[in-house]
Each structure stands twice: as C-alpha cells, then as structure tokens.
N, C-alpha and C. Protein backbone atom coordinates (compact mmCIF):
# COMPACT_ATOMS: atom_id res chain seq x y z
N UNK A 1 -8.26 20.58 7.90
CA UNK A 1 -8.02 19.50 6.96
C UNK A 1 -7.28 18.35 7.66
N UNK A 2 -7.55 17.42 7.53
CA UNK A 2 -6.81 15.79 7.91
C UNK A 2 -6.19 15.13 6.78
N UNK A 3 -5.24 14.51 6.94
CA UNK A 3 -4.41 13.93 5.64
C UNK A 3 -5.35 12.73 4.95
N UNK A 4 -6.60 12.58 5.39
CA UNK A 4 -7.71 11.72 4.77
C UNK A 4 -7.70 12.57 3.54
N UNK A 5 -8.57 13.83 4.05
CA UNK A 5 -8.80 15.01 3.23
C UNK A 5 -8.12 15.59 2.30
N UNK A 6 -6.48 16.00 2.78
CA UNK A 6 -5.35 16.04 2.08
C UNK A 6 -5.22 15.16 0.75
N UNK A 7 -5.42 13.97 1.43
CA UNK A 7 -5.18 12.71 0.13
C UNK A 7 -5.95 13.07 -1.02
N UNK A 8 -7.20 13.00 -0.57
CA UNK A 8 -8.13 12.89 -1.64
C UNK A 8 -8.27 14.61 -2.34
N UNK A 9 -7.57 15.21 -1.97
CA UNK A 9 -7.49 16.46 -3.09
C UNK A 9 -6.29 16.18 -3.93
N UNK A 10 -5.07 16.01 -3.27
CA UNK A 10 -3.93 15.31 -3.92
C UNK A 10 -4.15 14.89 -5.21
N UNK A 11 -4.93 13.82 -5.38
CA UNK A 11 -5.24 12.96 -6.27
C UNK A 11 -6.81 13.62 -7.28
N UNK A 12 -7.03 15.10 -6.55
CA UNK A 12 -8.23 15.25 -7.24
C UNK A 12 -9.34 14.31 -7.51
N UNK A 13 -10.18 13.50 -6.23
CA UNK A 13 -11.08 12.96 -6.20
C UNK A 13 -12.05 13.07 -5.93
N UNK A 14 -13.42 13.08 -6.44
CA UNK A 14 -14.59 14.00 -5.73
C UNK A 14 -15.04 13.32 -4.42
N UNK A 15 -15.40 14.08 -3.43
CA UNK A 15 -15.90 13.78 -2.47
C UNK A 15 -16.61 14.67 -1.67
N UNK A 16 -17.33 14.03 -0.65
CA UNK A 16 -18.17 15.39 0.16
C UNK A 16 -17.95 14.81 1.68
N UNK A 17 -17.51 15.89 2.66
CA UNK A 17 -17.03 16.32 3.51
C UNK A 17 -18.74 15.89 4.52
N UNK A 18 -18.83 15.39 5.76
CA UNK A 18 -19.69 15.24 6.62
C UNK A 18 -19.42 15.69 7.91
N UNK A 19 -20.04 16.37 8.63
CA UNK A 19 -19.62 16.33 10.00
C UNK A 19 -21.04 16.25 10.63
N UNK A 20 -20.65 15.95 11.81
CA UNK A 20 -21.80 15.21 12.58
C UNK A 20 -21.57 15.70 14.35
N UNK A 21 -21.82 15.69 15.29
CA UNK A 21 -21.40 15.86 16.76
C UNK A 21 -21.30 14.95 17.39
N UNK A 22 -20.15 14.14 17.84
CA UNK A 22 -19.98 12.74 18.08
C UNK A 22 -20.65 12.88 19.66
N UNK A 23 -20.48 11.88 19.92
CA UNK A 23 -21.21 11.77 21.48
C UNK A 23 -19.78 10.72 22.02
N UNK A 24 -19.35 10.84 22.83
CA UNK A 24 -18.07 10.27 23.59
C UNK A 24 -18.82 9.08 23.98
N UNK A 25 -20.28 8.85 24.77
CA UNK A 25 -20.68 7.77 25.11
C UNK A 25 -21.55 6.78 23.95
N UNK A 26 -20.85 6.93 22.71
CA UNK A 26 -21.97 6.12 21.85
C UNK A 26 -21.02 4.61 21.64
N UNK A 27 -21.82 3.60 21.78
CA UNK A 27 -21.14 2.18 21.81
C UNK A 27 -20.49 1.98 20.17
N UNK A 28 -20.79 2.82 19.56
CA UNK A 28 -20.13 2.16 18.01
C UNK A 28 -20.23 3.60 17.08
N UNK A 29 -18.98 3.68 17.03
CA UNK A 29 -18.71 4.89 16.23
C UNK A 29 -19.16 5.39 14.58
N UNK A 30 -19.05 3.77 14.47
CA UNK A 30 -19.50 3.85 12.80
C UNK A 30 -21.07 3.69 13.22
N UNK A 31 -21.77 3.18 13.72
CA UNK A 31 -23.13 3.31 13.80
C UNK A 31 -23.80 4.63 14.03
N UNK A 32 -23.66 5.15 15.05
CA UNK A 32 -23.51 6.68 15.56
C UNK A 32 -23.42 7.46 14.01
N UNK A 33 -22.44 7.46 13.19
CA UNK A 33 -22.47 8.22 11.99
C UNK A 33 -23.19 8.05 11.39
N UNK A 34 -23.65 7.34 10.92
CA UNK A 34 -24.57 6.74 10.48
C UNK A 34 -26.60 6.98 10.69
N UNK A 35 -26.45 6.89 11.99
CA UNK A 35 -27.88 7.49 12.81
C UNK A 35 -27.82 8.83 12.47
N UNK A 36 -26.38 9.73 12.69
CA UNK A 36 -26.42 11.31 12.60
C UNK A 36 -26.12 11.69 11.52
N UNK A 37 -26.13 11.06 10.80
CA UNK A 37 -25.92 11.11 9.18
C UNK A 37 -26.97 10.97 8.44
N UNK A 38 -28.30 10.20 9.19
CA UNK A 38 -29.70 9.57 8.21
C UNK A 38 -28.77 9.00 6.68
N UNK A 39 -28.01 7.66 6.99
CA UNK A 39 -27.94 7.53 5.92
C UNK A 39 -28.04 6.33 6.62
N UNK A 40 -28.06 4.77 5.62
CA UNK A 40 -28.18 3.35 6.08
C UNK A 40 -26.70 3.34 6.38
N UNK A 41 -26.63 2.52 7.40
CA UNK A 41 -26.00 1.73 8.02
C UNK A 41 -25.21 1.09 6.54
N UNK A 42 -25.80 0.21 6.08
CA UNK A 42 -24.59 -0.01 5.02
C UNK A 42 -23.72 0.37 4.11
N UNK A 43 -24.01 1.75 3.96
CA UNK A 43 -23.39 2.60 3.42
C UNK A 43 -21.91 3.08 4.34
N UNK A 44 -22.25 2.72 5.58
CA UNK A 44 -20.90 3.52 6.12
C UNK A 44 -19.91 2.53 6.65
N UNK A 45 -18.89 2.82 6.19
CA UNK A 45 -17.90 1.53 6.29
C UNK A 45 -16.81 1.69 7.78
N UNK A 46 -16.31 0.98 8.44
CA UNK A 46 -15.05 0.95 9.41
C UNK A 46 -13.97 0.61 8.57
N UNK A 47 -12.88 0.92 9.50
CA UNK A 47 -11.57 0.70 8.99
C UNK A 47 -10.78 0.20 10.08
N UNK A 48 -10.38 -1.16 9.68
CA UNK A 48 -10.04 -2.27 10.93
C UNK A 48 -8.38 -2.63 10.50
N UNK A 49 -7.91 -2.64 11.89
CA UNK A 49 -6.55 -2.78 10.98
C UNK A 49 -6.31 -4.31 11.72
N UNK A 50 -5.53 -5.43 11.30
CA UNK A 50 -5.31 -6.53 11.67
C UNK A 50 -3.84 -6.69 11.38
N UNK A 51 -3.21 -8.00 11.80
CA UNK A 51 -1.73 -8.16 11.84
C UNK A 51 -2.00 -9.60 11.42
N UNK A 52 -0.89 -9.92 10.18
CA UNK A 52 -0.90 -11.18 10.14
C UNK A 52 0.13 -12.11 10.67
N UNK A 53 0.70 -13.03 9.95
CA UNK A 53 1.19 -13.80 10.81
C UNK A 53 2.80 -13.91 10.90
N UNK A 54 3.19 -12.63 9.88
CA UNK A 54 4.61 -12.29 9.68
C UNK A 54 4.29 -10.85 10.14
N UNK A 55 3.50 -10.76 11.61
CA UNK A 55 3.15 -9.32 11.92
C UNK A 55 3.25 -8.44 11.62
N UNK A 56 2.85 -8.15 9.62
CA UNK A 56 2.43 -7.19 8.92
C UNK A 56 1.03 -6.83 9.16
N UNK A 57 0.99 -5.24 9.13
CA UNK A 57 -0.26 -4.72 9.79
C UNK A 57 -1.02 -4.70 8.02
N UNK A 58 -2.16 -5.17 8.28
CA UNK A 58 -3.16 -5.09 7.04
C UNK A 58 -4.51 -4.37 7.36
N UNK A 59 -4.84 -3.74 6.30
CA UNK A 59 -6.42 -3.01 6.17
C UNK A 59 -7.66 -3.70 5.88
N UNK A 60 -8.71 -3.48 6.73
CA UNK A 60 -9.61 -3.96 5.90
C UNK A 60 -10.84 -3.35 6.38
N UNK A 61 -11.94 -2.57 5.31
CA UNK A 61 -12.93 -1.36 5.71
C UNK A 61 -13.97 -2.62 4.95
N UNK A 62 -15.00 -2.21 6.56
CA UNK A 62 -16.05 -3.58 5.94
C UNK A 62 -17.50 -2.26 6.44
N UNK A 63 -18.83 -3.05 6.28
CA UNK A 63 -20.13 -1.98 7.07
C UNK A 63 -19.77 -1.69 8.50
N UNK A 64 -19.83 -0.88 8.60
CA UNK A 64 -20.45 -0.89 10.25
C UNK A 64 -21.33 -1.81 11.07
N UNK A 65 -21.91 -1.98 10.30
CA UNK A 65 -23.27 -3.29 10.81
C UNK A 65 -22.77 -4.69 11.11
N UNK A 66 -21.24 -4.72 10.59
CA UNK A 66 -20.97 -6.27 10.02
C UNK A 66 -19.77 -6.37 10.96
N UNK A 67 -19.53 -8.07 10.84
CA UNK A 67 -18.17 -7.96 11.25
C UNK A 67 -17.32 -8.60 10.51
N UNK A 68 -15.67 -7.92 10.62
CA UNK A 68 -15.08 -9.00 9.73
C UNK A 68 -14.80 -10.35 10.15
N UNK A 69 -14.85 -11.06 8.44
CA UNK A 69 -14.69 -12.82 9.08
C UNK A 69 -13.37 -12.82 8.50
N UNK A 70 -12.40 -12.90 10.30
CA UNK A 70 -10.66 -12.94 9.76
C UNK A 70 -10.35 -13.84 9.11
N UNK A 71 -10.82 -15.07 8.99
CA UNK A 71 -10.81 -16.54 7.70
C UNK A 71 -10.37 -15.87 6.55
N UNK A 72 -11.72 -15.04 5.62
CA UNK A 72 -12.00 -14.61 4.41
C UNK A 72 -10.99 -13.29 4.26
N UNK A 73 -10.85 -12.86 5.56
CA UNK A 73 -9.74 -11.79 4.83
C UNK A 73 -8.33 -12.39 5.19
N UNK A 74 -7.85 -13.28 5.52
CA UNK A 74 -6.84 -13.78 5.72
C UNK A 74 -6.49 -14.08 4.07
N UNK A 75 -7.41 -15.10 3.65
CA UNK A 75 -7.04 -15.51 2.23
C UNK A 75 -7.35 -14.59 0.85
N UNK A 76 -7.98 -13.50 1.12
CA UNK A 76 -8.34 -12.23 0.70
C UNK A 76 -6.93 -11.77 0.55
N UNK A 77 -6.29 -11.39 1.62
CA UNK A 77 -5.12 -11.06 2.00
C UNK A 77 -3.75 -11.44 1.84
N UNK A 78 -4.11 -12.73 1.26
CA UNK A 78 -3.07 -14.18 1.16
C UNK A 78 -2.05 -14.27 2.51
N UNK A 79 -2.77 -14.24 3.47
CA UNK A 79 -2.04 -14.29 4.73
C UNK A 79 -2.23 -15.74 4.89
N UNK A 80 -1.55 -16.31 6.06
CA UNK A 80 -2.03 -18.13 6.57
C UNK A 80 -2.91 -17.47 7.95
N UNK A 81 -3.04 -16.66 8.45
CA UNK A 81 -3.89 -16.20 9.97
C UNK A 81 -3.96 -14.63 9.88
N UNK A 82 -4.71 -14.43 10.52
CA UNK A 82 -4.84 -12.77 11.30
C UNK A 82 -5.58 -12.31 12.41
N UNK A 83 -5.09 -11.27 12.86
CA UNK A 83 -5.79 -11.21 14.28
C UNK A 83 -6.13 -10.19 14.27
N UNK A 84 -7.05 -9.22 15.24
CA UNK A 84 -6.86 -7.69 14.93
C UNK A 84 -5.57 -6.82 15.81
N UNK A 85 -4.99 -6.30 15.67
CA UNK A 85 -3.71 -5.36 15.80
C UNK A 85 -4.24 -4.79 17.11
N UNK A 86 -2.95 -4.76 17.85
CA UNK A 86 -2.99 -3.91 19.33
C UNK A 86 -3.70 -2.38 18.89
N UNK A 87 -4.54 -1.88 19.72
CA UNK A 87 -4.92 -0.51 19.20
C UNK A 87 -3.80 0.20 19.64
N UNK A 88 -3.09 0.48 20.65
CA UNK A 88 -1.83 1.00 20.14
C UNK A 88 -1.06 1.38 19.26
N UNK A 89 -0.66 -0.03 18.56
CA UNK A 89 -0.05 -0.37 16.90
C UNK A 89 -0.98 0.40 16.14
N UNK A 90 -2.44 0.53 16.09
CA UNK A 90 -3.08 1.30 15.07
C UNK A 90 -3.03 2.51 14.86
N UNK A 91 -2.60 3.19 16.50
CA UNK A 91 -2.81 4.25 16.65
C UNK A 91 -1.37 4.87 15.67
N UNK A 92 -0.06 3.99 16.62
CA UNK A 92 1.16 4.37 15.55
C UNK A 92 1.17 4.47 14.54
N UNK A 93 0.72 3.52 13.91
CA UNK A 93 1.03 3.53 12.67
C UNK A 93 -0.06 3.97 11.41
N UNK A 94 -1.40 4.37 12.03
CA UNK A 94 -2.12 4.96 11.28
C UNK A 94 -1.61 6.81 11.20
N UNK A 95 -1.43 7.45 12.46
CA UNK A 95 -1.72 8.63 13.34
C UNK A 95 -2.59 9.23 13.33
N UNK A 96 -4.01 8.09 13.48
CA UNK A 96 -5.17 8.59 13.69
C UNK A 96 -5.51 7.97 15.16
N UNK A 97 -6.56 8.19 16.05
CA UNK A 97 -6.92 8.02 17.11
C UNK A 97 -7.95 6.80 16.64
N UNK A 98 -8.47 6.18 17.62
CA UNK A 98 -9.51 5.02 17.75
C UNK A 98 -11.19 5.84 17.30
N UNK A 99 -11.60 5.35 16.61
CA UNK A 99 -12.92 5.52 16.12
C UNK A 99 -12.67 6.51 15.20
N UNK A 100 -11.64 7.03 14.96
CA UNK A 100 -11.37 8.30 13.62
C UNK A 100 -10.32 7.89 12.65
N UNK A 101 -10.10 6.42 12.78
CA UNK A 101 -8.96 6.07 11.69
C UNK A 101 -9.51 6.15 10.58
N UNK A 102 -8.80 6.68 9.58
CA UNK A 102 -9.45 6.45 7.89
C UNK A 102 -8.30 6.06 7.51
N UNK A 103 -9.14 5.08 6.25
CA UNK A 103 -7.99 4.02 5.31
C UNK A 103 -7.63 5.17 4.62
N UNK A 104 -7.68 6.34 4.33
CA UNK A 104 -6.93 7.50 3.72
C UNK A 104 -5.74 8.24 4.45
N UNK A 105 -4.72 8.37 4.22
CA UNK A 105 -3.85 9.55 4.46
C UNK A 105 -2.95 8.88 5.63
N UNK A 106 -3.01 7.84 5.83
CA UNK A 106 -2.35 6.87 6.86
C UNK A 106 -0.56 7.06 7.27
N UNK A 107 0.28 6.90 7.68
CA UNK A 107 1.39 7.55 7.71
C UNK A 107 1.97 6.54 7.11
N UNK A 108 1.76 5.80 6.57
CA UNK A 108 2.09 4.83 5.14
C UNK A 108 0.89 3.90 4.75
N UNK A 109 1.22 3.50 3.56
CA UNK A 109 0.00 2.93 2.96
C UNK A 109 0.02 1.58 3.05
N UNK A 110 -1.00 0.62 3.72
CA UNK A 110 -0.91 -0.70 4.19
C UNK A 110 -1.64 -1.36 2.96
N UNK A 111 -1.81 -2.62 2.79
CA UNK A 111 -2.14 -3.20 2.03
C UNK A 111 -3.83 -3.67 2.16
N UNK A 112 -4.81 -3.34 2.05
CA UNK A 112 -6.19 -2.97 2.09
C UNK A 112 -6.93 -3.59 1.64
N UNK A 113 -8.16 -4.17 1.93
CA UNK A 113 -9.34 -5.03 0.92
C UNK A 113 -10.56 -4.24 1.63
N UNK A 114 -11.38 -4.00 0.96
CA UNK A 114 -12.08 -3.68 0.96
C UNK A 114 -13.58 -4.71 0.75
N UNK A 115 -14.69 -4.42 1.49
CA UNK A 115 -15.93 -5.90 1.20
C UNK A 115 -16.26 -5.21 0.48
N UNK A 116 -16.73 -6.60 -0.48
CA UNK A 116 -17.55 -6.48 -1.78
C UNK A 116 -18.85 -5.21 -2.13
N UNK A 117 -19.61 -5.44 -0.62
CA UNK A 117 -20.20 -4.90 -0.88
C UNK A 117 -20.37 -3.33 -0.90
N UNK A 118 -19.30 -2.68 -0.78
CA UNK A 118 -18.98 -1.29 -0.83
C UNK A 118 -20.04 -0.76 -2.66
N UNK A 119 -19.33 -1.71 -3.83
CA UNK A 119 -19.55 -1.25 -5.05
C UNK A 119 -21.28 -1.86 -4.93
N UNK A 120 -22.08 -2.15 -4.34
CA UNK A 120 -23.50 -2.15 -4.49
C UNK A 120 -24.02 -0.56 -4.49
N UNK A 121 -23.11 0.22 -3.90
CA UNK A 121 -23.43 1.82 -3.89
C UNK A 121 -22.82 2.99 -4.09
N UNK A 122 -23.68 3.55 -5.09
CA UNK A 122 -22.79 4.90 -6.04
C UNK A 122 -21.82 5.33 -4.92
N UNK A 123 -22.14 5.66 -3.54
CA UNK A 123 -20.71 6.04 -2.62
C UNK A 123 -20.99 5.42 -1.11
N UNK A 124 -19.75 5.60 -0.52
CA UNK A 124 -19.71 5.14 0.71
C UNK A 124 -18.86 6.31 1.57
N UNK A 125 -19.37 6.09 3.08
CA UNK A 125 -18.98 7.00 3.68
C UNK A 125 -17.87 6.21 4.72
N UNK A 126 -16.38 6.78 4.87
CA UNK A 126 -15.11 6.09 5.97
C UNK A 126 -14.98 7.41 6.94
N UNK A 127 -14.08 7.16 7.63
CA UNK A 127 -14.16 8.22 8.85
C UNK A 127 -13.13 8.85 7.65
N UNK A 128 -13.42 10.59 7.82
CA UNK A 128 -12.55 11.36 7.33
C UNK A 128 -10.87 11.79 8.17
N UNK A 129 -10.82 10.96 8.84
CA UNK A 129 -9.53 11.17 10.26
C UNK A 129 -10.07 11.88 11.58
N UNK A 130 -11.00 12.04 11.85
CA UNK A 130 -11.53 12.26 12.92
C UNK A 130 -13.22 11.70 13.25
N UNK A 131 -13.51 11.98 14.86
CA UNK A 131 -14.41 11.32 15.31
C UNK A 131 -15.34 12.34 14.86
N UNK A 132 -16.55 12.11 14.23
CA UNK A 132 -17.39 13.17 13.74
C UNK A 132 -17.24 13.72 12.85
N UNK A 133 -16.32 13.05 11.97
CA UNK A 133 -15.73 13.63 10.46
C UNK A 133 -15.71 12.44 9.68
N UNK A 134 -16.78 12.48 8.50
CA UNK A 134 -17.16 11.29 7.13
C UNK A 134 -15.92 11.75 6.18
N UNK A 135 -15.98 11.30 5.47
CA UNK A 135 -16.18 11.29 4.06
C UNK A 135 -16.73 10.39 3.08
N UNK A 136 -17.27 10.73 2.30
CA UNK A 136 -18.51 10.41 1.24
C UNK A 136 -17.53 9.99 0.08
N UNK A 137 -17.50 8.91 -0.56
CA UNK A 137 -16.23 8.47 -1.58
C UNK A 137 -17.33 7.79 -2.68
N UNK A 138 -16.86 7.56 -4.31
CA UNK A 138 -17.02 6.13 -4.81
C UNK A 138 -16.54 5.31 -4.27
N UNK A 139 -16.78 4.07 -4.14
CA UNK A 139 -16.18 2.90 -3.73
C UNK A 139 -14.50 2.58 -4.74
N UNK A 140 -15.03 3.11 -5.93
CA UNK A 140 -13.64 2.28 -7.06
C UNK A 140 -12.74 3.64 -6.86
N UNK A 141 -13.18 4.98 -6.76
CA UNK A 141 -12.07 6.06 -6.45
C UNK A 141 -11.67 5.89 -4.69
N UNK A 142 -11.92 4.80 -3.90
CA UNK A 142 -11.24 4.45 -2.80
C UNK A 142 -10.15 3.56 -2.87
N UNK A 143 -11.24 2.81 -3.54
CA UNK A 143 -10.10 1.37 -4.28
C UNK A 143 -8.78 1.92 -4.58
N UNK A 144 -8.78 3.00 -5.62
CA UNK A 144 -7.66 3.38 -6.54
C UNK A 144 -6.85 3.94 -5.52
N UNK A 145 -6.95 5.10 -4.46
CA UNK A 145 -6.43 5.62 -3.83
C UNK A 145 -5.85 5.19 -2.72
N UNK A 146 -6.11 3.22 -2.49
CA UNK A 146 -5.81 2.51 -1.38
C UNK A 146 -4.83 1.95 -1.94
N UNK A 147 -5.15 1.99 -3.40
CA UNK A 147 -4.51 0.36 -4.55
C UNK A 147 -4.63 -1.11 -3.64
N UNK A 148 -6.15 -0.90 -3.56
CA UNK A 148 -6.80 -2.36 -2.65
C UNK A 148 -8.15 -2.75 -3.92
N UNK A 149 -8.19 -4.31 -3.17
CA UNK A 149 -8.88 -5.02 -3.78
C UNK A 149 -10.47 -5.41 -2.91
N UNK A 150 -11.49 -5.66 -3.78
CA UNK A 150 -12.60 -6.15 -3.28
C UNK A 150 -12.56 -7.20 -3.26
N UNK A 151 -13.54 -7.49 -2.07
CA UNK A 151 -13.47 -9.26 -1.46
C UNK A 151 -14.49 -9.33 -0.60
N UNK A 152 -15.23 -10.55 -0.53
CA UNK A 152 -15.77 -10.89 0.55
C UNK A 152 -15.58 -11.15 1.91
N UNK A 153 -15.20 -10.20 2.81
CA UNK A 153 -14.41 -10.20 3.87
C UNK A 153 -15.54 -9.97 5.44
N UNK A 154 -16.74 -10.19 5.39
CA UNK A 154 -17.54 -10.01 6.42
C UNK A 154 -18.24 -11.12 6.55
C-alpha cells in the first residue's frame, strides 16, 4: 500500500488499483501507462508540482499528452508567476520519487487545480505513488480529496 492508496480508503473512495511493468527507459512515464494500460492517453493525468512567486509549492495534474500553460495556472492559482519546482523540492516534499508522484497522500496537502478536462470522463487514472502503479479515480472524488479546483490549465 502507498499513502496514495492509504488516502483513498481513509476517506472510503472507490477506486481501482492498476499495475503495469514500467520500463526504466521509457521517455514519458505517464504515456508509457497509458500504452500498458490500453487506455487513451487522455484519460491519464500527471502530477506537476510548480513554485510560485512567494515560493509556495503548488499542484497541478493535467493529460499526459498535454502540457501545462504556467500563464493559466498561475491565475488558476491566483499566483502573479510560476515555474516548475526543483525535482528535488518535489521529491521532499511530496515523498514520492520522480515519475511516481501522486496528488494523493503527499506529506502535506498543497493547493491543487486540476484541467478541466479530467470531468469529460466517468474516471481518470494519476500515478498511485509508484512507477507502474495507477489509480483509476472519479475526477470530482479527486477533486474532494485534493479540496482543488477545475481550470483550464493546459
């Protein structure tokens, strides 16, 4: 179990558990899940952490396919700028590793937006805290469990 996992029993939320066999040499982690998953690409979301400009670390889980536009989540965010966060800093302060961070179970809870287009689909899949580990969510029982907002952020 990972404190992704942890969380979402906590709170009694349904979800379904994925595992997959990561490949160490695949260029994009969320894509990779995605291929070994046979599910679309837009369905499976990243979890990007950025720093704004009073170098508060902020969340933001967009497709895999996409990238975020730091503009739209800046003011999403009500930040004045943002950048993306030393992976270091992510690593601290998530205590998840690079390509296995999930916006779940984080070693505190950052302030999160989520893209719009998550709620186009009954669920979406975030890394479950490890590389080769999903989880399968509603979009609005992520929302609740982030206490984050949707936005156009890609």
């Amino acid at each position: 179990m990972t404190p992704a996992i942890n969380t979402a029993n906590k709170h009694k939320i349904d979800y379904t558990i994925h595992h997959y066999i990561h490949n160490e040499n695949a260029l994009s982690y969320g894509l990779e899940a995605a291929e070994k998953l046979n599910v679309a690409a837009n369905r499976v979301f990243k979890t990007l952490v950025v720093v704004n400009e009073q170098n508060k670390l902020l969340v933001a889980i967009v497709p895999v396919e996409q990238q975020l536009n730091l503009k739209r989540f800046a003011k999403a965010s009500k930040s004045k700028k943002v950048a993306m966060a030393d992976p270091k800093a992510v690593e601290r302060s998530s205590g998840y590793v690079l390509g296995g961070v999930s916006p779940l179970g984080q070693k505190r809870l950052l302030p999160t937006v989520i893209d719009e287009s998550a709620v186009l689909h009954q669920s979406i899949f975030v890394s479950a805290g490890k590389r080769g580990l999903e989880i399968e969510i509603a979009p609005n029982d992520l929302s609740k469990l982030l206490n984050s907002s949707f936005h156009s952020i890609t």
